[in-house]
C-alpha atoms as a PDB file:
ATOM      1  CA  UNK A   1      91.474  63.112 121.175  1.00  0.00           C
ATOM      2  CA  UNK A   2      88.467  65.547 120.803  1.00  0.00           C
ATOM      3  CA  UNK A   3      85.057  63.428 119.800  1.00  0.00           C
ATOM      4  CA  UNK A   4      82.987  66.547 118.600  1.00  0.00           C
ATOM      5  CA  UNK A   5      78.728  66.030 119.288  1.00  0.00           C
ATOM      6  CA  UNK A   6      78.036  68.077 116.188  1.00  0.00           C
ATOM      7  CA  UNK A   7      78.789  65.807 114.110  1.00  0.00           C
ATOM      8  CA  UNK A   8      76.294  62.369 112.596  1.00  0.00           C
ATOM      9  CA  UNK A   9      76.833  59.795 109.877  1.00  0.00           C
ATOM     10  CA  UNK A  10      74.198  59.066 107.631  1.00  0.00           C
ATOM     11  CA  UNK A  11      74.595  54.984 106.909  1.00  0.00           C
ATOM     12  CA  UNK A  12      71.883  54.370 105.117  1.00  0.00           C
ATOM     13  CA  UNK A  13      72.967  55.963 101.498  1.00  0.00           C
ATOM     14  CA  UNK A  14      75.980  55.141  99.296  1.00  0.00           C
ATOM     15  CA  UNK A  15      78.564  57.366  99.657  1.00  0.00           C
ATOM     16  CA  UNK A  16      77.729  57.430 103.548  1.00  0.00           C
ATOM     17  CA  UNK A  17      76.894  61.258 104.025  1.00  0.00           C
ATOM     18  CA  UNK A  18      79.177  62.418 107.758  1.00  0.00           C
ATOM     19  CA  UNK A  19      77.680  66.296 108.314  1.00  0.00           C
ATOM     20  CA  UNK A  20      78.512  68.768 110.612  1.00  0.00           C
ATOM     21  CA  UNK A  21      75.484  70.707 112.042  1.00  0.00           C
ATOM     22  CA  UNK A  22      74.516  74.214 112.017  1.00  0.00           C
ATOM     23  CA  UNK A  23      75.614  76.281 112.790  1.00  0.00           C
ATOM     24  CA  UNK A  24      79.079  74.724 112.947  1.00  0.00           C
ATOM     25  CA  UNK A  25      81.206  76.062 109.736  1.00  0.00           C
ATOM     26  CA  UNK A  26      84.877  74.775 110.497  1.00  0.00           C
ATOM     27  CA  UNK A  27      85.477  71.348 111.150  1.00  0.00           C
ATOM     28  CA  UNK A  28      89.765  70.005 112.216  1.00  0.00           C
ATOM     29  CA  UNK A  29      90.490  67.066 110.478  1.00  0.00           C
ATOM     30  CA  UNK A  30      92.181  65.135 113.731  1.00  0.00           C
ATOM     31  CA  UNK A  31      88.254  65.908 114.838  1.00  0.00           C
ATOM     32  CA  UNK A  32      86.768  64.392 112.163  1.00  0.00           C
ATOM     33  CA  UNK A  33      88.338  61.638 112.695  1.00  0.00           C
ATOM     34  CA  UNK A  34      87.812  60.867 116.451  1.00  0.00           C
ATOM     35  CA  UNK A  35      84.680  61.472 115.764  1.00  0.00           C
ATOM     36  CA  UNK A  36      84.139  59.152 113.048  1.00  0.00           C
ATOM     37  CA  UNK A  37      86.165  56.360 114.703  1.00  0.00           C
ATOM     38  CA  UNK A  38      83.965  57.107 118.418  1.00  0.00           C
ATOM     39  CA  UNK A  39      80.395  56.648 116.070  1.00  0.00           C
ATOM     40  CA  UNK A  40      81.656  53.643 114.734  1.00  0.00           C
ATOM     41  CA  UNK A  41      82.220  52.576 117.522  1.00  0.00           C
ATOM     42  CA  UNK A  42      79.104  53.500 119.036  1.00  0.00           C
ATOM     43  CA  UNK A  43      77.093  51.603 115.808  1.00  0.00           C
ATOM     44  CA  UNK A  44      77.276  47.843 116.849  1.00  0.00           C
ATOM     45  CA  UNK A  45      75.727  47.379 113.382  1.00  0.00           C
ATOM     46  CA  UNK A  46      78.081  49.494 111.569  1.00  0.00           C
ATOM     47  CA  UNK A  47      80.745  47.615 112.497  1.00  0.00           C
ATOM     48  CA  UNK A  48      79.581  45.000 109.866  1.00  0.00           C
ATOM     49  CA  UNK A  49      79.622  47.316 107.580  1.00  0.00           C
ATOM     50  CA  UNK A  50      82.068  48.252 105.148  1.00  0.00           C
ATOM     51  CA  UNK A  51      85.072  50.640 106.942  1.00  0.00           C
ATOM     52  CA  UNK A  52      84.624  54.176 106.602  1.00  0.00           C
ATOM     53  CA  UNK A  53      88.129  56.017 106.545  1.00  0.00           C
ATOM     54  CA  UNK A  54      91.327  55.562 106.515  1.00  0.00           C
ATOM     55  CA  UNK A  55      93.979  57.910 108.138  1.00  0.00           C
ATOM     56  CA  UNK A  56      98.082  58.292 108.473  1.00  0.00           C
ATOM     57  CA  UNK A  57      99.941  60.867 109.812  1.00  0.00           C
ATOM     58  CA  UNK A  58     101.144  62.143 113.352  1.00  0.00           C
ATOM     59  CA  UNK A  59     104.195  60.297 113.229  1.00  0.00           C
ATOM     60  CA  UNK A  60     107.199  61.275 115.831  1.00  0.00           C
ATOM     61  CA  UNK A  61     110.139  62.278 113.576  1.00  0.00           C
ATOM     62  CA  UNK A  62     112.122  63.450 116.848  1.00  0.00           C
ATOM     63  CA  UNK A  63     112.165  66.907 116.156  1.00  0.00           C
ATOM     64  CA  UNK A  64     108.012  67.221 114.763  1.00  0.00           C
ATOM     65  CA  UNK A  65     105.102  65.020 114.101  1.00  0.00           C
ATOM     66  CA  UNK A  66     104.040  64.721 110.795  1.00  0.00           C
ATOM     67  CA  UNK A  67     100.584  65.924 109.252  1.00  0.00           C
ATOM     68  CA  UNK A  68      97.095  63.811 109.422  1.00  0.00           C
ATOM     69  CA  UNK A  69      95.485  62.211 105.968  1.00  0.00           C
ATOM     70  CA  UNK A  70      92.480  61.253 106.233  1.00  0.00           C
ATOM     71  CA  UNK A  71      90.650  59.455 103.266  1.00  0.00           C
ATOM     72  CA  UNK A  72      86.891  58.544 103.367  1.00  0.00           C
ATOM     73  CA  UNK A  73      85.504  55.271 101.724  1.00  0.00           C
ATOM     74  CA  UNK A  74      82.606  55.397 100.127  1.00  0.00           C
ATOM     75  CA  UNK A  75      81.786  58.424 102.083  1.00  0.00           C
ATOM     76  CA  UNK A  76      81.374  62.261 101.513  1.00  0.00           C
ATOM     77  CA  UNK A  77      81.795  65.371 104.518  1.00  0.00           C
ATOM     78  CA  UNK A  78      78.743  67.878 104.344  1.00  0.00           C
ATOM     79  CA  UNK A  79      78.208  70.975 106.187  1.00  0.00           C
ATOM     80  CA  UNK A  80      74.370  71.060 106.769  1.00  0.00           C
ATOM     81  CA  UNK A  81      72.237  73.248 104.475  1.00  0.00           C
ATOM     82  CA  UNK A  82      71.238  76.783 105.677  1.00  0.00           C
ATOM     83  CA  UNK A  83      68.286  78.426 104.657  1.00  0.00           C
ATOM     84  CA  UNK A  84      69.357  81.468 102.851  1.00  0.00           C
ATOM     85  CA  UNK A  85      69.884  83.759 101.397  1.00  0.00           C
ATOM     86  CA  UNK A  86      73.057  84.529 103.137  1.00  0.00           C
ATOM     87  CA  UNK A  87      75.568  81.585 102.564  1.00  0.00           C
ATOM     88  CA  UNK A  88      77.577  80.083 105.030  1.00  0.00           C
ATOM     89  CA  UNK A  89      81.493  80.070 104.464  1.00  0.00           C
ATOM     90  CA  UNK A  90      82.761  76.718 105.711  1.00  0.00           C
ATOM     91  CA  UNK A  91      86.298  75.388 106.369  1.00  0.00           C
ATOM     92  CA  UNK A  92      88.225  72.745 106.406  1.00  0.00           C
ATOM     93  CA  UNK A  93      91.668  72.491 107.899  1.00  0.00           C
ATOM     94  CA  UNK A  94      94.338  70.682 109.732  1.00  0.00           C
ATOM     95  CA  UNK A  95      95.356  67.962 107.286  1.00  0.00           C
ATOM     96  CA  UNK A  96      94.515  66.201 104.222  1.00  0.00           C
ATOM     97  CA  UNK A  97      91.454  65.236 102.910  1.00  0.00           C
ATOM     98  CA  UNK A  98      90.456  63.026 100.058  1.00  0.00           C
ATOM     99  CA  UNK A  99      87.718  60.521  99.291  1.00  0.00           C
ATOM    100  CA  UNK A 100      87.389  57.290  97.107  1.00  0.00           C
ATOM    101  CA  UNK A 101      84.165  55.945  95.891  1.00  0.00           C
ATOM    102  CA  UNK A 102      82.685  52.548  96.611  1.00  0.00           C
ATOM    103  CA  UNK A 103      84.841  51.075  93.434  1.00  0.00           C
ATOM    104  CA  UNK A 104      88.106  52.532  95.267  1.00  0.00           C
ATOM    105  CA  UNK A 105      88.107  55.659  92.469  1.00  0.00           C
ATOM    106  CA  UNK A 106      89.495  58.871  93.484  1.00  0.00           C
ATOM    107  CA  UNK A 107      86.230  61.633  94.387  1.00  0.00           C
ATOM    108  CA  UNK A 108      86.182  65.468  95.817  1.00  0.00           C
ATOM    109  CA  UNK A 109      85.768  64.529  99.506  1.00  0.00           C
ATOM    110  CA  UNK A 110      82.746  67.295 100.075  1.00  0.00           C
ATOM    111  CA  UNK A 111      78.776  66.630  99.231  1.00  0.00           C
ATOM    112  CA  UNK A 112      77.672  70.157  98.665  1.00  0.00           C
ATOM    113  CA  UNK A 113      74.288  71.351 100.473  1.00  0.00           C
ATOM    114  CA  UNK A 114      71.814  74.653 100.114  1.00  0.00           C
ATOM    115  CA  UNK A 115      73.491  77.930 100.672  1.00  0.00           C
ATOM    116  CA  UNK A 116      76.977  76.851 101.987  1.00  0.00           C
ATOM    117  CA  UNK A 117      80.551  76.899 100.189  1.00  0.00           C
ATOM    118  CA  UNK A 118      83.300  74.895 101.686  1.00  0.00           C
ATOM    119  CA  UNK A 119      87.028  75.598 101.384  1.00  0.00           C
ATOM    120  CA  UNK A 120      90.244  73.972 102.217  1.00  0.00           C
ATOM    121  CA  UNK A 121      93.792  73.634 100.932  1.00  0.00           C
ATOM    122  CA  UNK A 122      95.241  69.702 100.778  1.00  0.00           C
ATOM    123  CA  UNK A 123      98.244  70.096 102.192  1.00  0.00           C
ATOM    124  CA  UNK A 124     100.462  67.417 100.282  1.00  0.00           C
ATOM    125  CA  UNK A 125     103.729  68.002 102.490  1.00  0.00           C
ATOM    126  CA  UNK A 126     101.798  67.385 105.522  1.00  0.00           C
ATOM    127  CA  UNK A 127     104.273  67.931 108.415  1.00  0.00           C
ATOM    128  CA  UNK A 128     102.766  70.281 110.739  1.00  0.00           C
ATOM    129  CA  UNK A 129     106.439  71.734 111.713  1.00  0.00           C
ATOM    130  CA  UNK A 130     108.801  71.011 108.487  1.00  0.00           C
ATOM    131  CA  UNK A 131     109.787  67.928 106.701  1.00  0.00           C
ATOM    132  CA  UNK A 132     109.139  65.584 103.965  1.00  0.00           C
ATOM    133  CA  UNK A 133     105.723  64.626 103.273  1.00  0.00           C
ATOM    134  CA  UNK A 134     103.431  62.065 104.872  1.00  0.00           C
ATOM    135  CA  UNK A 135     101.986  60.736 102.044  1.00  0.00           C
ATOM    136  CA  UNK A 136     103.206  58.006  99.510  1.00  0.00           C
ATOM    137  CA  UNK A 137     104.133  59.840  96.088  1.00  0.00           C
ATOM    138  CA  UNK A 138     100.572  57.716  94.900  1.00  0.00           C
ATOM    139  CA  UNK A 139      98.707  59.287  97.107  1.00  0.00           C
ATOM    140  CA  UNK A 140     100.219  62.613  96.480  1.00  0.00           C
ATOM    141  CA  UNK A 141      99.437  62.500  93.265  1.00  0.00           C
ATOM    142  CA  UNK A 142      95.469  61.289  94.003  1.00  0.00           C
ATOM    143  CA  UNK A 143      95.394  64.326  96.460  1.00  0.00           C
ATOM    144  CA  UNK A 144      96.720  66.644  94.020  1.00  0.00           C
ATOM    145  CA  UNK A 145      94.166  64.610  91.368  1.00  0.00           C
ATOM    146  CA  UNK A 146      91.437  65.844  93.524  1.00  0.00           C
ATOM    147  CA  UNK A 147      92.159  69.291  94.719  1.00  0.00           C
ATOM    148  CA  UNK A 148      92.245  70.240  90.812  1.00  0.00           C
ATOM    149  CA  UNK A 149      88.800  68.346  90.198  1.00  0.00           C
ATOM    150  CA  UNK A 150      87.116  70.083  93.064  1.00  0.00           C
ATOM    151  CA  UNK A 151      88.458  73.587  92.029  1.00  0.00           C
ATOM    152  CA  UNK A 152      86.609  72.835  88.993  1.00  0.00           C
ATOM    153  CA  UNK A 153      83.853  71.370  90.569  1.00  0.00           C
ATOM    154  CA  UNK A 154      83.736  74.055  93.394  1.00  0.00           C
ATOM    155  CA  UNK A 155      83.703  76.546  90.541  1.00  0.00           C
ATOM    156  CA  UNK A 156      80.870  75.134  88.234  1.00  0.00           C
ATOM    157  CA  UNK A 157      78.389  75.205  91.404  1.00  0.00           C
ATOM    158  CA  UNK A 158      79.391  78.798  92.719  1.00  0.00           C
ATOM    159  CA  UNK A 159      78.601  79.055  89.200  1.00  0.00           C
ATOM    160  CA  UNK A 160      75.391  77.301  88.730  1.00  0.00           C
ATOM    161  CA  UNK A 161      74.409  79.248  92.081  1.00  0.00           C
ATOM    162  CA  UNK A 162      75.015  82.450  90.815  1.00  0.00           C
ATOM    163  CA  UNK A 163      73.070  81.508  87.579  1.00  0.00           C
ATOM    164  CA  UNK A 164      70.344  80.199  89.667  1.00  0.00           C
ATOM    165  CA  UNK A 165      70.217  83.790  91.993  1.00  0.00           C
ATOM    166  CA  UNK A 166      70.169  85.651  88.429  1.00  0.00           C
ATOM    167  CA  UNK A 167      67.164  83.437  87.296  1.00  0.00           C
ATOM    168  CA  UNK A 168      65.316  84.169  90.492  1.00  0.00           C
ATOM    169  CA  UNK A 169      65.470  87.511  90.132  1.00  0.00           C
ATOM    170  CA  UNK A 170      64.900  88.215  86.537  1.00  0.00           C
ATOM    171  CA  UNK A 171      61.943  85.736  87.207  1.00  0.00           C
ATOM    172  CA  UNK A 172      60.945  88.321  89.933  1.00  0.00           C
ATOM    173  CA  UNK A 173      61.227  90.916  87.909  1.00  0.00           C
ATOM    174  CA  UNK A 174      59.176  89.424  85.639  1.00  0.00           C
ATOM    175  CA  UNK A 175      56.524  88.607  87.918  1.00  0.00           C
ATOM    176  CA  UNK A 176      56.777  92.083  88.908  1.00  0.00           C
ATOM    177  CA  UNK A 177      56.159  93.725  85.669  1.00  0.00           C
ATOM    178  CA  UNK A 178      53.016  90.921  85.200  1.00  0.00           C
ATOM    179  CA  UNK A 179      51.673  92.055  89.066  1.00  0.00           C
ATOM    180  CA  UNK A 180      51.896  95.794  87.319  1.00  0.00           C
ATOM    181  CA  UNK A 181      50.218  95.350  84.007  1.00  0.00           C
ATOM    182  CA  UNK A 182      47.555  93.048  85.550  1.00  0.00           C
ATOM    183  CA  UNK A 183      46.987  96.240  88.096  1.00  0.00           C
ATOM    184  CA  UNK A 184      46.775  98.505  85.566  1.00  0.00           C
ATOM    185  CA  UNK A 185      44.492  96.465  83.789  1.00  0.00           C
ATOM    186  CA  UNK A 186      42.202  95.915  86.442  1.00  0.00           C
ATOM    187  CA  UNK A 187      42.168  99.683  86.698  1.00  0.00           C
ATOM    188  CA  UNK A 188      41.621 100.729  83.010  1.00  0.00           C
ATOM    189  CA  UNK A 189      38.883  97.939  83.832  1.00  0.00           C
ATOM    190  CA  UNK A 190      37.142  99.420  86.376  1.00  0.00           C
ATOM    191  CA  UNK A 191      37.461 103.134  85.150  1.00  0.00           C
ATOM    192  CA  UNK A 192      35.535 101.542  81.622  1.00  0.00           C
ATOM    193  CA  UNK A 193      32.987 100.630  83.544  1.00  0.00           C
ATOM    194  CA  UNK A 194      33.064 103.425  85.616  1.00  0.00           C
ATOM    195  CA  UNK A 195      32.823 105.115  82.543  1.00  0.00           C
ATOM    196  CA  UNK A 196      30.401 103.055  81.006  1.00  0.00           C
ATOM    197  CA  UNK A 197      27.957 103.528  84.278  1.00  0.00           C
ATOM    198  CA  UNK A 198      28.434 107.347  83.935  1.00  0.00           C
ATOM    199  CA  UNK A 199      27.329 107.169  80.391  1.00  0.00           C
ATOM    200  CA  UNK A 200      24.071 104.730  81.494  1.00  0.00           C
ATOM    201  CA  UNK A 201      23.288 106.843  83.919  1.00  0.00           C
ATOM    202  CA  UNK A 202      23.185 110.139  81.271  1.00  0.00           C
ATOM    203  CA  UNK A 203      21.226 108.311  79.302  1.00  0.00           C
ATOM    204  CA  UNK A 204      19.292 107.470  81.609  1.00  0.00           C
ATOM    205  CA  UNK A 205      18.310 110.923  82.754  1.00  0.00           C
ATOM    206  CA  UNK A 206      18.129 111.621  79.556  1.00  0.00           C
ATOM    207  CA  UNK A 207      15.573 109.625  78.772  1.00  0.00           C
ATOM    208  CA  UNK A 208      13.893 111.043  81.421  1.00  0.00           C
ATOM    209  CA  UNK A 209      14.097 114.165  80.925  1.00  0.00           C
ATOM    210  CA  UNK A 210      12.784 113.297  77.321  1.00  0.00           C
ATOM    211  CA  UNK A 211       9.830 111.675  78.854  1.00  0.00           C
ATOM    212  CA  UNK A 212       9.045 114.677  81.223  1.00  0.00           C
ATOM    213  CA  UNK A 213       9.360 117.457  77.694  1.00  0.00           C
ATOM    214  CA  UNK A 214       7.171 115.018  75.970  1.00  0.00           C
ATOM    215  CA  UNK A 215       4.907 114.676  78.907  1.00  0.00           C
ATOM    216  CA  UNK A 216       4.694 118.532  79.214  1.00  0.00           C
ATOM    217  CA  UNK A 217       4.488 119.144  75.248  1.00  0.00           C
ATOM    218  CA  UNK A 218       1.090 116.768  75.537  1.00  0.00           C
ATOM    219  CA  UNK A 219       0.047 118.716  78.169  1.00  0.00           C
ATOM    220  CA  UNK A 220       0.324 121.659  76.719  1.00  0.00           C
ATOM    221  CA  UNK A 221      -1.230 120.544  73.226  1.00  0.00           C
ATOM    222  CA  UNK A 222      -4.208 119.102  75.491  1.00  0.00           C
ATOM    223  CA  UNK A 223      -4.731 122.752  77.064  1.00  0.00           C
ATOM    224  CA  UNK A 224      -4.051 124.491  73.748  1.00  0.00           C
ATOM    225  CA  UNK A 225      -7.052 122.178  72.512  1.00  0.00           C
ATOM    226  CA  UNK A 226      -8.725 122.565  75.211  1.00  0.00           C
ATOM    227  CA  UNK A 227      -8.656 126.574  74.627  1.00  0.00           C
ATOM    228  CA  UNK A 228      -9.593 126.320  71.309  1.00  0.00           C
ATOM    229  CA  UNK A 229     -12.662 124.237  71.847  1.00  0.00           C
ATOM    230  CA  UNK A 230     -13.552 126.763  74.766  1.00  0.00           C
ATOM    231  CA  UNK A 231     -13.093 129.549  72.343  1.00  0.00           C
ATOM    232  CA  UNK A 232     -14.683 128.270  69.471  1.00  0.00           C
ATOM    233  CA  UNK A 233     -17.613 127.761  72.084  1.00  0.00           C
ATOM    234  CA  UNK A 234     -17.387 131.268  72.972  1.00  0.00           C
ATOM    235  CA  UNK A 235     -17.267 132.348  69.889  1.00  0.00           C
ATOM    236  CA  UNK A 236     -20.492 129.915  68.933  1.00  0.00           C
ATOM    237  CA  UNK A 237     -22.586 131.211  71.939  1.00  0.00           C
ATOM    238  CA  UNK A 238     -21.628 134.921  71.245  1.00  0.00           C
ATOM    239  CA  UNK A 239     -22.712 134.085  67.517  1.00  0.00           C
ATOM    240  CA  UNK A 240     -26.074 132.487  68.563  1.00  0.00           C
ATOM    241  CA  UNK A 241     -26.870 135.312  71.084  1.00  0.00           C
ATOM    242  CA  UNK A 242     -26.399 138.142  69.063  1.00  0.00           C
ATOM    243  CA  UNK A 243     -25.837 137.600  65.320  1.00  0.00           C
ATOM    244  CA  UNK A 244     -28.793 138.458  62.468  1.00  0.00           C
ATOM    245  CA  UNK A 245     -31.462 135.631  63.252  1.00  0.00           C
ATOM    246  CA  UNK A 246     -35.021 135.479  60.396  1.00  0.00           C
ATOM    247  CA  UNK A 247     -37.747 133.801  61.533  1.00  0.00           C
ATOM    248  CA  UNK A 248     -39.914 131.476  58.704  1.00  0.00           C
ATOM    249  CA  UNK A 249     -42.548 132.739  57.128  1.00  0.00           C
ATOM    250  CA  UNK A 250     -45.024 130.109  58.878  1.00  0.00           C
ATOM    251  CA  UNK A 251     -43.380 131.010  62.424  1.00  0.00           C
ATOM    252  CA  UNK A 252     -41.874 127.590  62.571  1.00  0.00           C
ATOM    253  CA  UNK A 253     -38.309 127.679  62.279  1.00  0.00           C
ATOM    254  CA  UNK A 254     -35.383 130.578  62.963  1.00  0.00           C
ATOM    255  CA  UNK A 255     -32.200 130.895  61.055  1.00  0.00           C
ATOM    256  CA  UNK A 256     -29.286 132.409  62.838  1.00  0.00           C
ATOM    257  CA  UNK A 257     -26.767 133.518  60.673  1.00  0.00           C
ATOM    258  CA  UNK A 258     -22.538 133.466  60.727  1.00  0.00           C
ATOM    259  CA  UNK A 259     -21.006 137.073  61.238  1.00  0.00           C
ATOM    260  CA  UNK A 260     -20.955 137.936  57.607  1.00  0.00           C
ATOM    261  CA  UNK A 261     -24.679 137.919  57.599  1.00  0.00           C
ATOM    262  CA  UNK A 262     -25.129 135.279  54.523  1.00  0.00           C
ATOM    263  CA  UNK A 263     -23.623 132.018  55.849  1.00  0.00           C
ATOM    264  CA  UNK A 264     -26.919 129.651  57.754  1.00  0.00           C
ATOM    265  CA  UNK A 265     -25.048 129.389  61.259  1.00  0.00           C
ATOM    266  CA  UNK A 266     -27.775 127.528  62.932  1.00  0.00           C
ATOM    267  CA  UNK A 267     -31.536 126.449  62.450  1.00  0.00           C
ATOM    268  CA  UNK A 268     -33.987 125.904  65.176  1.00  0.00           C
ATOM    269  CA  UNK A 269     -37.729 125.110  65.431  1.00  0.00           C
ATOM    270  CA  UNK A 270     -40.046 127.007  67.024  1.00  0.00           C
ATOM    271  CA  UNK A 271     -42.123 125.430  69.731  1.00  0.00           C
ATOM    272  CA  UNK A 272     -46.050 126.134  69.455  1.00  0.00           C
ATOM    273  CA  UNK A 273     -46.309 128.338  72.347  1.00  0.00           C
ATOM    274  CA  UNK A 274     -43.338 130.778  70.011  1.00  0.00           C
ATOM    275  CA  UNK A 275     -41.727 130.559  73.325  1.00  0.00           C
ATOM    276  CA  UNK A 276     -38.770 128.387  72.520  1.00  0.00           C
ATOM    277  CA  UNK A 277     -36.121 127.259  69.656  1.00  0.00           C
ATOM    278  CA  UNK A 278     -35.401 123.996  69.630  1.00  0.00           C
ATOM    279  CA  UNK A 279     -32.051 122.937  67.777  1.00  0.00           C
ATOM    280  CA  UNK A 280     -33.117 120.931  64.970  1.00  0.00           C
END
């Protein structure tokens, strides 16, 4: 008798879930079910509870004993979930294993879990040396009844898992490909306005530049004025100095004349002493 301490029954849910613990992935069935029948035992409650399994087998035929069957009630074996990615190959050997529901109908025997895939072969002649079988030809034919469902079954979720791995990564790809064009997005972003500061900033000194022509073309104009008036006054006092001047016949007033001698440049009065011209 080997009573394994991997092993716990969950009571509280219908089918009863018995799981081996990581990182455990073989289980004997003459294990499971000492172990089973030594936590029952230990469960003072459980034992008014509905019976767990049932089990034939090992009988003494002289020359060889024949295989163990072991059938849960209203009970499913579970390997416990690993965390991935790599899965866990589990096994299951040593005998026969089926599993009937809470309404006595014929179920695969295994409760599947994350990231592990469970294997055995129901061995319907179950003699562990040679011999005829150790099952009725009823329960033969439920064993044989559920190896063939949970092929399919065990098919459909290596299946659905393989779907599910293909969805993950076309759904990283394609969160991939969004991370990229958002990127590049950002960047054509921030070279616009890269761009668009270059172009403010041309402008800018532009302007300025503008501003210092315009600023310089004023000043210039202002000097150029500023040389005109000095040389019209020049020109004036040059003209007053020295050009043709005819004093009145009653000594009161002296024209002075432009340079071509007939246009009246300027008139002045005399002052009484004949000393001065005052502008009139």
């Amino acid at each position: 008798m080997t009573v394994r301490n991997d092993i716990w029954i969950d009571w509280t849910v219908s089918p009863r879930i018995i799981t081996v613990r990581a990182p455990s992935v073989a289980v004997d069935i003459q294990d499971l079910s000492d172990t089973i029948r030594k936590l029952e035992g230990d469960r003072v409650w459980a034992m008014t509870r509905d019976y767990i399994l049932d089990n034939e087998g090992k009988f003494d035929l002289g020359n060889k004993l024949t295989g163990i069957s072991l059938r849960l009630v209203n009970a499913l074996l579970a390997f416990e979930a690993r965390p991935g990615p790599t899965w866990a190959e589990c096994a299951v050997s040593g005998g026969n294993l089926a599993a009937v529901d809470d309404l006595g109908a014929a179920v695969w025997p295994i409760s599947f879990t994350n990231f592990t895939s469970v294997t055995f072969e129901s061995d319907v002649s179950a003699a562990l040396i040679s011999g005829s079988s150790g099952l009725t030809p009823t329960q033969e034919t439920q064993l044989e009844t559920a190896a063939t469902e949970s092929t399919g079954a065990h098919t459909e979720a290596a299946a659905a898992a393989i779907d599910a791995a293909t969805a993950a990564t076309e759904a990283t790809g394609a969160h991939t490909e969004a991370t990229t064009a958002a990127t590049q997005s950002t960047i054509a972003a921030i070279q616009s306005t890269a761009a668009a500061v270059d172009a403010a900033t041309a402008a800018t000194e532009s302007t300025s530049a503008n501003t210092q022509a315009t600023a310089a073309a004023a000043s210039s104009a202002t000097a150029a004025s500023e040389a005109t008036a000095a040389a019209i006054d020049a020109s004036l006092a040059r003209k007053l100095d020295s050009n043709k001047a005819i004093v009145s016949l009653d000594d009161l007033t002296v024209t002075v004349y432009d340079d071509d001698d007939v246009s009246i440049l300027y008139v002045f009065d005399i002052s009484a002493d004949k000393r001065q011209r005052i502008p009139q």
